[in-house]
N, C-alpha and C. Protein backbone atom coordinates (compact mmCIF):
# COMPACT_ATOMS: atom_id res chain seq x y z
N UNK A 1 113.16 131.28 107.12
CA UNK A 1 112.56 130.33 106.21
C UNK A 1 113.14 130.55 104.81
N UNK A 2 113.42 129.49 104.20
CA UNK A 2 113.78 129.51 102.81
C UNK A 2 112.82 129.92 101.79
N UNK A 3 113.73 131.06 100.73
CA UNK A 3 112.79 131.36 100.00
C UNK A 3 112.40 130.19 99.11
N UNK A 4 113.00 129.31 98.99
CA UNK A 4 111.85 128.02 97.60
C UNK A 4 111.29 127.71 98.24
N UNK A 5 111.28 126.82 99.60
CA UNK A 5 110.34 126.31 100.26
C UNK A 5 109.27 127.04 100.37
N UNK A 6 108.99 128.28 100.45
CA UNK A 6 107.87 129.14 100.43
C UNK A 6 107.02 128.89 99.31
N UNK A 7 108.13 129.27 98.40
CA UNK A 7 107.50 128.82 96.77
C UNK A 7 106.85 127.68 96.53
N UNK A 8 107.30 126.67 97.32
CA UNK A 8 107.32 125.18 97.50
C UNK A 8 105.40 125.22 97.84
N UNK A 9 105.14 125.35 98.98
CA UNK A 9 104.16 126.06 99.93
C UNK A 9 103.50 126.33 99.16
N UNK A 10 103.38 128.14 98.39
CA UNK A 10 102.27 127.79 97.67
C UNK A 10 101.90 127.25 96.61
N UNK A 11 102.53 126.53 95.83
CA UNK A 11 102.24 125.59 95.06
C UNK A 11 101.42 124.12 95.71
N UNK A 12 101.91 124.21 96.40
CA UNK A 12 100.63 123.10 97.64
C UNK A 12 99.49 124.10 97.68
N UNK A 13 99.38 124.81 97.95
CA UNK A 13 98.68 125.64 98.78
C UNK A 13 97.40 125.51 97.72
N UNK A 14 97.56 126.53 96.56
CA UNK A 14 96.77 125.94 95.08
C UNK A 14 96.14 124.98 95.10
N UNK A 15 97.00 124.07 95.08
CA UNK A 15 96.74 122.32 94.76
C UNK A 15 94.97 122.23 95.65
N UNK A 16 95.49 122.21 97.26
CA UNK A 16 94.83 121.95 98.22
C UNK A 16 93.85 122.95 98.18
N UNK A 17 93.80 123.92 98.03
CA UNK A 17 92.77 124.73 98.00
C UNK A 17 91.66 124.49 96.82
N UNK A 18 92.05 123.94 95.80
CA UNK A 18 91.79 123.39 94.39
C UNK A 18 90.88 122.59 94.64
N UNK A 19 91.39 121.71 94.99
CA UNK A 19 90.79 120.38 96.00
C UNK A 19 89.73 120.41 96.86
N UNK A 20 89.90 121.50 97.87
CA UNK A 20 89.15 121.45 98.89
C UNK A 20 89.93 120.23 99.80
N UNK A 21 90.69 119.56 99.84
CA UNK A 21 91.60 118.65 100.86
C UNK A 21 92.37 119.20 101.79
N UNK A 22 92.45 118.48 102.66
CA UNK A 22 93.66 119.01 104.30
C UNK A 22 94.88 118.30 104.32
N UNK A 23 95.41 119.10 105.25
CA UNK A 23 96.92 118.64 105.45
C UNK A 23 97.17 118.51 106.90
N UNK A 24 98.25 118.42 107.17
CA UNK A 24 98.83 117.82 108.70
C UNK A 24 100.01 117.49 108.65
N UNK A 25 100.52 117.68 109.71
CA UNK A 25 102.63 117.28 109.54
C UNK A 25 102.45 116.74 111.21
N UNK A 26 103.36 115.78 110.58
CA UNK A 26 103.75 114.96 112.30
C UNK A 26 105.28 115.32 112.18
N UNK A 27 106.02 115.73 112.99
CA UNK A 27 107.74 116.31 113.30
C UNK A 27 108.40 116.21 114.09
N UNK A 28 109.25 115.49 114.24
CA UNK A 28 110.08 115.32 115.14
C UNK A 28 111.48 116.13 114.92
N UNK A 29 112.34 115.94 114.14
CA UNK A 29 113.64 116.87 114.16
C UNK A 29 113.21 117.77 113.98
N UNK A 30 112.29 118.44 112.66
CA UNK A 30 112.37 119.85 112.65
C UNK A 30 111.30 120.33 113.07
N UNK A 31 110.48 119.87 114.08
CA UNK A 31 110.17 120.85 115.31
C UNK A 31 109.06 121.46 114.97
N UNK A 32 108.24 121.38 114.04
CA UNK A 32 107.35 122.57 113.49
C UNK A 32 107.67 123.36 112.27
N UNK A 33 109.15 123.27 111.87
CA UNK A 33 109.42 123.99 110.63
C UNK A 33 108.58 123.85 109.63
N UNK A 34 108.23 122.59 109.25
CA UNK A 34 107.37 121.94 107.80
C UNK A 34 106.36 123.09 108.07
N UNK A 35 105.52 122.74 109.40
CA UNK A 35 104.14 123.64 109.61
C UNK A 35 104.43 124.96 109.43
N UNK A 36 105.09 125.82 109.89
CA UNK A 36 105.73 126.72 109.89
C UNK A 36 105.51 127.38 108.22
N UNK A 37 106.18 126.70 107.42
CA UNK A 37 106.08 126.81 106.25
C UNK A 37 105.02 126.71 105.29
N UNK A 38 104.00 126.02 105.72
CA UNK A 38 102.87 125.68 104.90
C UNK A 38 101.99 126.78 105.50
N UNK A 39 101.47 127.36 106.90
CA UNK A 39 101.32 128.55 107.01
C UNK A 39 101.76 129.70 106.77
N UNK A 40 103.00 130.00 106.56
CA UNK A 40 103.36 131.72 105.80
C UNK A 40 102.80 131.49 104.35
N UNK A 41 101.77 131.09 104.18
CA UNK A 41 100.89 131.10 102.91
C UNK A 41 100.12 131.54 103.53
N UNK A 42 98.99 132.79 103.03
CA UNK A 42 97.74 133.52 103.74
C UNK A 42 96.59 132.65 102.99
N UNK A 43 96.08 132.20 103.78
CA UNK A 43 94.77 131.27 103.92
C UNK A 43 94.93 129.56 103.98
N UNK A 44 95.89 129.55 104.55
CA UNK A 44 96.71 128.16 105.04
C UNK A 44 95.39 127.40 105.93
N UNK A 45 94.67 128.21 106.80
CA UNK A 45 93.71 127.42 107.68
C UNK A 45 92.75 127.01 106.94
N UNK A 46 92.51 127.17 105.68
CA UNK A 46 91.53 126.75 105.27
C UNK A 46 91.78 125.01 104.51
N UNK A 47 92.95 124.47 104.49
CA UNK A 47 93.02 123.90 104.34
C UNK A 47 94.22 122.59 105.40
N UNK A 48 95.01 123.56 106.16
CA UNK A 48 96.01 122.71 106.89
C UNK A 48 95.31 122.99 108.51
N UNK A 49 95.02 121.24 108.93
CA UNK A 49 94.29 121.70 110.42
C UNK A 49 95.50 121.99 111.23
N UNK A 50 96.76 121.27 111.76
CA UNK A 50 97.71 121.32 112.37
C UNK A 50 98.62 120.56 112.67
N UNK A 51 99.44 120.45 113.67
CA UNK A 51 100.36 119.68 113.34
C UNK A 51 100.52 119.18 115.30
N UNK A 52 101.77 117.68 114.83
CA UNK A 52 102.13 117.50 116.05
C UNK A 52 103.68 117.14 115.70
N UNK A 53 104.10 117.59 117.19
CA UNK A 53 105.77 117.76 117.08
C UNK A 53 105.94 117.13 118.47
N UNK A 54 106.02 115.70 117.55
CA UNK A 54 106.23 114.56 118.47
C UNK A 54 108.21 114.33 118.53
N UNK A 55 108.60 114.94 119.33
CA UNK A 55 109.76 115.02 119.87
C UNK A 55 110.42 113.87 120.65
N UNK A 56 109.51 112.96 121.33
CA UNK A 56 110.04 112.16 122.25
C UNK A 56 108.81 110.96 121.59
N UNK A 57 109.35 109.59 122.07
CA UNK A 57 108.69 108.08 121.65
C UNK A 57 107.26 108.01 121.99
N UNK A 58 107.33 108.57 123.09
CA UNK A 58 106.23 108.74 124.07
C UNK A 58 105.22 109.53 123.79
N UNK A 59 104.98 110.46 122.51
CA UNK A 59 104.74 111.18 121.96
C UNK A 59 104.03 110.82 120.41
N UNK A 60 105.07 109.82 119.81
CA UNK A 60 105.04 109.50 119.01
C UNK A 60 103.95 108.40 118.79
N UNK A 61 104.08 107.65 120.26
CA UNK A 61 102.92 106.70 120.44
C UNK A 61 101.56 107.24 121.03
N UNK A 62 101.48 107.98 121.74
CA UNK A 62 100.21 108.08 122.07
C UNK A 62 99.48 109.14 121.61
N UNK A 63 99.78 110.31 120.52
CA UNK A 63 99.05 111.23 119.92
C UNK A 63 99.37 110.18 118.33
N UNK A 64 100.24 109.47 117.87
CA UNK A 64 100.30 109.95 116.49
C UNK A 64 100.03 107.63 116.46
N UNK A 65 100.29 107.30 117.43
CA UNK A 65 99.88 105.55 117.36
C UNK A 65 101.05 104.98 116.89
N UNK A 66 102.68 105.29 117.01
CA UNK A 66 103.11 104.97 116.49
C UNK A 66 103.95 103.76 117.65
N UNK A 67 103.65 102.45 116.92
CA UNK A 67 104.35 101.00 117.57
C UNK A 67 104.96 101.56 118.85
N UNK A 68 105.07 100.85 119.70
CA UNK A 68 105.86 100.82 120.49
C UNK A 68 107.05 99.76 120.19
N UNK A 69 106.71 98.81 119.33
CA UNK A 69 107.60 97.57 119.46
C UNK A 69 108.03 97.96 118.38
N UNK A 70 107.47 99.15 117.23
CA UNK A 70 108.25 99.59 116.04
C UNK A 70 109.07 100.21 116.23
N UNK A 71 109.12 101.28 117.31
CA UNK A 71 110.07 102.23 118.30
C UNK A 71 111.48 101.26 118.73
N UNK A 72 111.09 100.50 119.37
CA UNK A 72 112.12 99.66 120.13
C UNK A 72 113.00 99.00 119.38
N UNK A 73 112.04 98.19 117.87
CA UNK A 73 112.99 97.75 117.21
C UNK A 73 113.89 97.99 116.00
N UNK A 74 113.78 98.90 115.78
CA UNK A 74 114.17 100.10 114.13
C UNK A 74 114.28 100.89 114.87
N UNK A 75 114.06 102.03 116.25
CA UNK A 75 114.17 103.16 116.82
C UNK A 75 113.23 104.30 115.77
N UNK A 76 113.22 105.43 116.43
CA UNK A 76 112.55 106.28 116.06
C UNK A 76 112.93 107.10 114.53
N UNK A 77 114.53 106.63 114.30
CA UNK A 77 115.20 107.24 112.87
C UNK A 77 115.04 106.36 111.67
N UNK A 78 113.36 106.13 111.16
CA UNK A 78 114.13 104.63 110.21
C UNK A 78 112.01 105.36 109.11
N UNK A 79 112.29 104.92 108.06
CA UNK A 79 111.20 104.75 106.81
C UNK A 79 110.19 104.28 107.73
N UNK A 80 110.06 103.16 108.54
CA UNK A 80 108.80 102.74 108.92
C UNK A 80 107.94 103.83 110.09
N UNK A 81 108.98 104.51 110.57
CA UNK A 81 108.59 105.14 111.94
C UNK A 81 107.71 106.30 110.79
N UNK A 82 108.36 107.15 109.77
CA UNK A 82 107.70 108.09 109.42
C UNK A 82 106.86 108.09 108.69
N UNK A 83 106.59 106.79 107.87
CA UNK A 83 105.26 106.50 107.39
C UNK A 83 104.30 106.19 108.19
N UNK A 84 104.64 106.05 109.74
CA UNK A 84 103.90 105.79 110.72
C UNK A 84 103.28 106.75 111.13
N UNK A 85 103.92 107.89 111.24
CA UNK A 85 103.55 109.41 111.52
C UNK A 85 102.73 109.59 110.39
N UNK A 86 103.26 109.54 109.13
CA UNK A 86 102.15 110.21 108.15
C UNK A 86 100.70 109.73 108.45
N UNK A 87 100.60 108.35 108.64
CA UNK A 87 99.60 107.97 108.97
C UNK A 87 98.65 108.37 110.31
N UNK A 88 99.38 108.18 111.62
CA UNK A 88 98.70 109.07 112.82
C UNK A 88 98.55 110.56 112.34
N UNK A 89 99.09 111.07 112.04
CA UNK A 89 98.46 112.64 112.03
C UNK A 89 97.68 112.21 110.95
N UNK A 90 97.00 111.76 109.62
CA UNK A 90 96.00 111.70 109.38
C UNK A 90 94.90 111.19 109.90
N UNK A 91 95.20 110.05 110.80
CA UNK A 91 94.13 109.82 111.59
C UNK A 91 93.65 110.57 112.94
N UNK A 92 94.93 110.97 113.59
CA UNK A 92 94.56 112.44 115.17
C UNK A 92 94.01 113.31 114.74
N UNK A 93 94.27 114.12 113.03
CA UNK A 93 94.01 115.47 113.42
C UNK A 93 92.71 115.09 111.60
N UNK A 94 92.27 114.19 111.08
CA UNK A 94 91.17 113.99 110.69
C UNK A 94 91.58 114.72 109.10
N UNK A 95 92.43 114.34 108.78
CA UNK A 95 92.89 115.27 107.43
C UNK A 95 93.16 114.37 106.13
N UNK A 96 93.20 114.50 104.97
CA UNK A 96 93.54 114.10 103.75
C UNK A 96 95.04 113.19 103.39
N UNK A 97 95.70 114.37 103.40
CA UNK A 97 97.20 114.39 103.66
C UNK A 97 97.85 114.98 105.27
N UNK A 98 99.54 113.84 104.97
CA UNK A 98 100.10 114.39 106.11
C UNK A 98 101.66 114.50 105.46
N UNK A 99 102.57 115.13 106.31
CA UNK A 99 103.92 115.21 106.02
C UNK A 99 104.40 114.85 107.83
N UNK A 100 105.42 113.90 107.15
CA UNK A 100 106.31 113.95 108.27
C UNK A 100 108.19 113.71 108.34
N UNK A 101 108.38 113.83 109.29
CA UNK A 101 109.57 113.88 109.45
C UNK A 101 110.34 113.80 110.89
N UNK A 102 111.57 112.77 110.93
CA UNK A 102 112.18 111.96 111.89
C UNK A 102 113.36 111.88 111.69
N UNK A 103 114.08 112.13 112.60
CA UNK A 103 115.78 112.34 112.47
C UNK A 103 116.82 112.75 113.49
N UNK A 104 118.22 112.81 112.88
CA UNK A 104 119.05 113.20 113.93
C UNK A 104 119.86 114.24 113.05
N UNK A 105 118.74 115.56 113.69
CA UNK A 105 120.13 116.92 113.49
C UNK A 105 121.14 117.34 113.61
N UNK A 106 121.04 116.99 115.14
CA UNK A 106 122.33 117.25 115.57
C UNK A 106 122.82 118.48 115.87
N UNK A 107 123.75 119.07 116.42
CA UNK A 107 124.92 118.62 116.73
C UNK A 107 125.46 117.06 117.07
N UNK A 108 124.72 116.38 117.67
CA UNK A 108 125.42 115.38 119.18
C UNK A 108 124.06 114.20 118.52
N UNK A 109 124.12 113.47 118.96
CA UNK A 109 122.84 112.20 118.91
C UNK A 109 122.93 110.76 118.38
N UNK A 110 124.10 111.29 117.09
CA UNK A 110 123.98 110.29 116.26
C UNK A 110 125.12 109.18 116.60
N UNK A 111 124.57 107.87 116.22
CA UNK A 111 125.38 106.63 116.02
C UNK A 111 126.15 106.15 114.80
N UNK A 112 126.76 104.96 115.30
CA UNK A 112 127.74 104.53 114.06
C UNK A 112 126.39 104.19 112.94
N UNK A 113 125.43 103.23 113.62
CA UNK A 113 124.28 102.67 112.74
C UNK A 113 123.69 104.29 111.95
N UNK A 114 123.02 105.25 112.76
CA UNK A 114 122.33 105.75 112.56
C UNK A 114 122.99 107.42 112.54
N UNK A 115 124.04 107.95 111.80
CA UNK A 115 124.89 109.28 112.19
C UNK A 115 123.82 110.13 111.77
N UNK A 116 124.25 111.40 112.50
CA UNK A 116 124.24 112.82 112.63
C UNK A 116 123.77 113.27 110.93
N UNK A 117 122.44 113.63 110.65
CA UNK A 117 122.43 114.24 109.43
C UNK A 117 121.58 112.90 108.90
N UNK A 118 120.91 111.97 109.51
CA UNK A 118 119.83 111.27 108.77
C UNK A 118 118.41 111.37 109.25
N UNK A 119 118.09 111.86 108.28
CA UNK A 119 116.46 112.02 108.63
C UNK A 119 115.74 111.34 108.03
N UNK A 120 114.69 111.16 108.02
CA UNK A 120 113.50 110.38 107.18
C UNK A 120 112.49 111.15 107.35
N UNK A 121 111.82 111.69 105.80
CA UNK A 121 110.64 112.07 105.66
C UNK A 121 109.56 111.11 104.78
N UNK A 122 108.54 111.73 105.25
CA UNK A 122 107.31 110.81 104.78
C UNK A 122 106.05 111.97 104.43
N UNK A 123 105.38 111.42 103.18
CA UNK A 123 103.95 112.49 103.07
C UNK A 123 103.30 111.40 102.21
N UNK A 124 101.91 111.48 102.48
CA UNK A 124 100.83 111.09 101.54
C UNK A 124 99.51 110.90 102.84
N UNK A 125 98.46 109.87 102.41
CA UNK A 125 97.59 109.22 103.15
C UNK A 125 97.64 108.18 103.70
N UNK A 126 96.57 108.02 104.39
CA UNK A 126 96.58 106.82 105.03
C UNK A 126 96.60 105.58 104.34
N UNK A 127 96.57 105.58 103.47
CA UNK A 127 96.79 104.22 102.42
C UNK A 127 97.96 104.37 101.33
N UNK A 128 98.36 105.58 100.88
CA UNK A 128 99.39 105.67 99.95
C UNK A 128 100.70 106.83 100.66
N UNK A 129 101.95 106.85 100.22
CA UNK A 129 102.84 107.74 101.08
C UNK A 129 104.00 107.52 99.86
N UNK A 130 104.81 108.39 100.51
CA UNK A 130 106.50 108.49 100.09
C UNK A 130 106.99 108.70 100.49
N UNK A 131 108.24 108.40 100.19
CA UNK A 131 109.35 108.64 101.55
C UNK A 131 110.86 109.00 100.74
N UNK A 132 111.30 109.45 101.70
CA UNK A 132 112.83 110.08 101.76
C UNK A 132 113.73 109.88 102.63
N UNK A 133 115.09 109.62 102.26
CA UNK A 133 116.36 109.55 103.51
C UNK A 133 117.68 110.86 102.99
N UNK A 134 117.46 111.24 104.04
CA UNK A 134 118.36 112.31 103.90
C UNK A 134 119.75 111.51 104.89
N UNK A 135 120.64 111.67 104.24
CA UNK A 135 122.01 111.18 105.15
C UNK A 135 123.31 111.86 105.25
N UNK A 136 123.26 112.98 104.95
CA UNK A 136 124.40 113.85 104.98
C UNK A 136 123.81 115.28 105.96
N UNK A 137 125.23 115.46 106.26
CA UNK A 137 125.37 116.05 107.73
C UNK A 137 126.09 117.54 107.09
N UNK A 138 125.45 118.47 107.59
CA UNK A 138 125.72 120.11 106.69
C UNK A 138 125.47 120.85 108.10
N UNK A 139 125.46 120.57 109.03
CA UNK A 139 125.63 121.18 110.16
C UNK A 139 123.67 121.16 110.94
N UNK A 140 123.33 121.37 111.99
CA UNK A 140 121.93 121.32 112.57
C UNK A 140 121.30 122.09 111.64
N UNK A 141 121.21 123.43 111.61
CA UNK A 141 120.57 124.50 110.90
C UNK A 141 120.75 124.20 109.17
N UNK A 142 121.20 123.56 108.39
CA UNK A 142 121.36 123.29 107.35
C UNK A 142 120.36 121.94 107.01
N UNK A 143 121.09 121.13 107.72
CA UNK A 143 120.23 119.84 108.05
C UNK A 143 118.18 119.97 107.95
N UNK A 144 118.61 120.52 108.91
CA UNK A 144 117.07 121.12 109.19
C UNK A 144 115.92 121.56 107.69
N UNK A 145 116.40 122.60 107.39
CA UNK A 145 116.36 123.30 106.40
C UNK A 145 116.24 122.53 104.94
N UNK A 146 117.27 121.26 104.82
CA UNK A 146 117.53 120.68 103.73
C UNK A 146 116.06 119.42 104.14
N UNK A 147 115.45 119.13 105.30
CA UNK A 147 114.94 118.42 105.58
C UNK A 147 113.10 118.67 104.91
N UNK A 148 113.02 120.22 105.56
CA UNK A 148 111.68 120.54 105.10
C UNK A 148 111.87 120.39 103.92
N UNK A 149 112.36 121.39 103.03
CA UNK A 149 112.35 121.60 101.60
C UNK A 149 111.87 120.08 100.80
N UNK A 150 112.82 119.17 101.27
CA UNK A 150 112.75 117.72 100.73
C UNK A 150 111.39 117.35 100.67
N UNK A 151 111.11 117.05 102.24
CA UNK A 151 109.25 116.95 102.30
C UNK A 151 108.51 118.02 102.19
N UNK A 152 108.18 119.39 101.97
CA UNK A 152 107.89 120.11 100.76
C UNK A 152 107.68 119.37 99.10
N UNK A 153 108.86 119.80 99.09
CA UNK A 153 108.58 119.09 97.44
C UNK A 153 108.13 117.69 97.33
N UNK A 154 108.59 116.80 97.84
CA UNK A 154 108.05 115.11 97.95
C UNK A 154 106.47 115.53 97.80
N UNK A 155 105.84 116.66 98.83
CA UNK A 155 104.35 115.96 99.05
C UNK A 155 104.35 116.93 97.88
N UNK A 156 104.44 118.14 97.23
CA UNK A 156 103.98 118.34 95.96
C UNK A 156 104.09 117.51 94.80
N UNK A 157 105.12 116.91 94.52
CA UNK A 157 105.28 116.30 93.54
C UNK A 157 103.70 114.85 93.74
N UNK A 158 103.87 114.46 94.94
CA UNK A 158 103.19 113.59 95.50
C UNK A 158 101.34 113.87 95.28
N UNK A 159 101.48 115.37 95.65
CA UNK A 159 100.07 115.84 95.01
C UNK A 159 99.78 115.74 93.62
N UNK A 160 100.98 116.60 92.81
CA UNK A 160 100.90 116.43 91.22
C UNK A 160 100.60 115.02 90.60
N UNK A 161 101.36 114.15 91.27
CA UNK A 161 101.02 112.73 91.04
C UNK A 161 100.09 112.19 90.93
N UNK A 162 99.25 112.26 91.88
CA UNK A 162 97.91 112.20 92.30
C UNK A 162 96.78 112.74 91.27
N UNK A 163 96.85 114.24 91.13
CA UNK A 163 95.92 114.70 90.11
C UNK A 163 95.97 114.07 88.92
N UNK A 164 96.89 113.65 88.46
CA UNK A 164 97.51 113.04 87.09
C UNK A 164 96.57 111.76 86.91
N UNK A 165 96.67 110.86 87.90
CA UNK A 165 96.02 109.93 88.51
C UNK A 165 94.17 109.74 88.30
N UNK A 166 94.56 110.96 89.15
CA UNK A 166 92.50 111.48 89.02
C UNK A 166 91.94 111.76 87.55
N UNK A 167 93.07 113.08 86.86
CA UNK A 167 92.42 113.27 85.48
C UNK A 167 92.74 112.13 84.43
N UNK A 168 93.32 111.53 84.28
CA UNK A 168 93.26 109.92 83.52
C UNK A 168 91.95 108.90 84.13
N UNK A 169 91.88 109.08 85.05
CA UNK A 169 90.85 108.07 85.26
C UNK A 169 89.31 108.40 85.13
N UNK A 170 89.49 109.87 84.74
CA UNK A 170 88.16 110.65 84.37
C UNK A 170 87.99 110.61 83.10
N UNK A 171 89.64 110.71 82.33
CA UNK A 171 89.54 110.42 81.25
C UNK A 171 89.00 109.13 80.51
N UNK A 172 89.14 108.30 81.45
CA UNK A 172 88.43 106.47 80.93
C UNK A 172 87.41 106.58 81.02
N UNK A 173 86.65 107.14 82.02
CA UNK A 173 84.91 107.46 82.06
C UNK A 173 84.39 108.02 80.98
């Protein structure tokens, strides 16, 4: 695991604990890494319920609700699929926030449309999100790696955003 992303981590970690809010990651390329990462923080359960590492379509649709006809027609590598995820894992696993992420690592997978080294991440709620395209190809294990970190920071910044949000509007009261 990368040491910023850790760093990354607990600076969420704060946030959410601050809060009292949950988290959740839906994953497809990297497998659990995101989760992975948001737990090597000690007291991670108190705020992240878990995750799903929806690997295959089939997966994607029936734990996390994601289209079938959105699958078929954009495929599983595209902005809509992973805002789709952010959204099912907030609604499967009953949480605040979610992070997700969808892609082709690689070695082998990728198309002329869609090459080797594009991922799409996604984090926020069920009503608000952000997103990311990663499109450069640094080998599987690099890829990977460059993937969490991204959605890492996205959903912090995404949190910071948020509070900013909250204390201005407390401020109008």
């Amino acid at each position: 695991m990368e040491f910023e992303s850790k760093i990354i981590s607990r600076e969420i970690s704060q946030l959410l604990w601050e809060r009292e809010q949950t988290l959740s990651t839906a994953e497809s390329c990297t497998g659990g890494r995101i989760a992975e990462t948001i737990i090597a923080v000690p007291g991670a359960s108190k705020y992240f319920k878990g995750g799903v590492i929806s690997y295959t379509n089939e997966v994607k649709e029936s734990l996390l609700g994601v289209s079938h006809e959105l699958l078929e027609e954009k495929t599983a590598v595209c902005e809509e699929v992973a805002v789709a995820m952010v959204k099912g894992a907030c609604a499967t696993l009953s949480t605040d926030f979610a992070i997700a992420a969808t892609g082709i690592a690689g070695p082998t997978g990728g198309t002329k449309e869609i090459p080797i080294g594009t991922i799409w991440v996604a984090c926020g709620t069920k009503d608000k999100f952000r997103t990311a395209k990663i499109e450069e190809d640094h080998g599987r294990d690099i890829n990977l790696a460059i993937a969490t970190k991204t959605a890492l920071q996205m959903f912090l910044d995404f949190l910071r955003d948020d509070a900013e949000l909250v204390d201005a509007a407390d401020e109008v009261k």
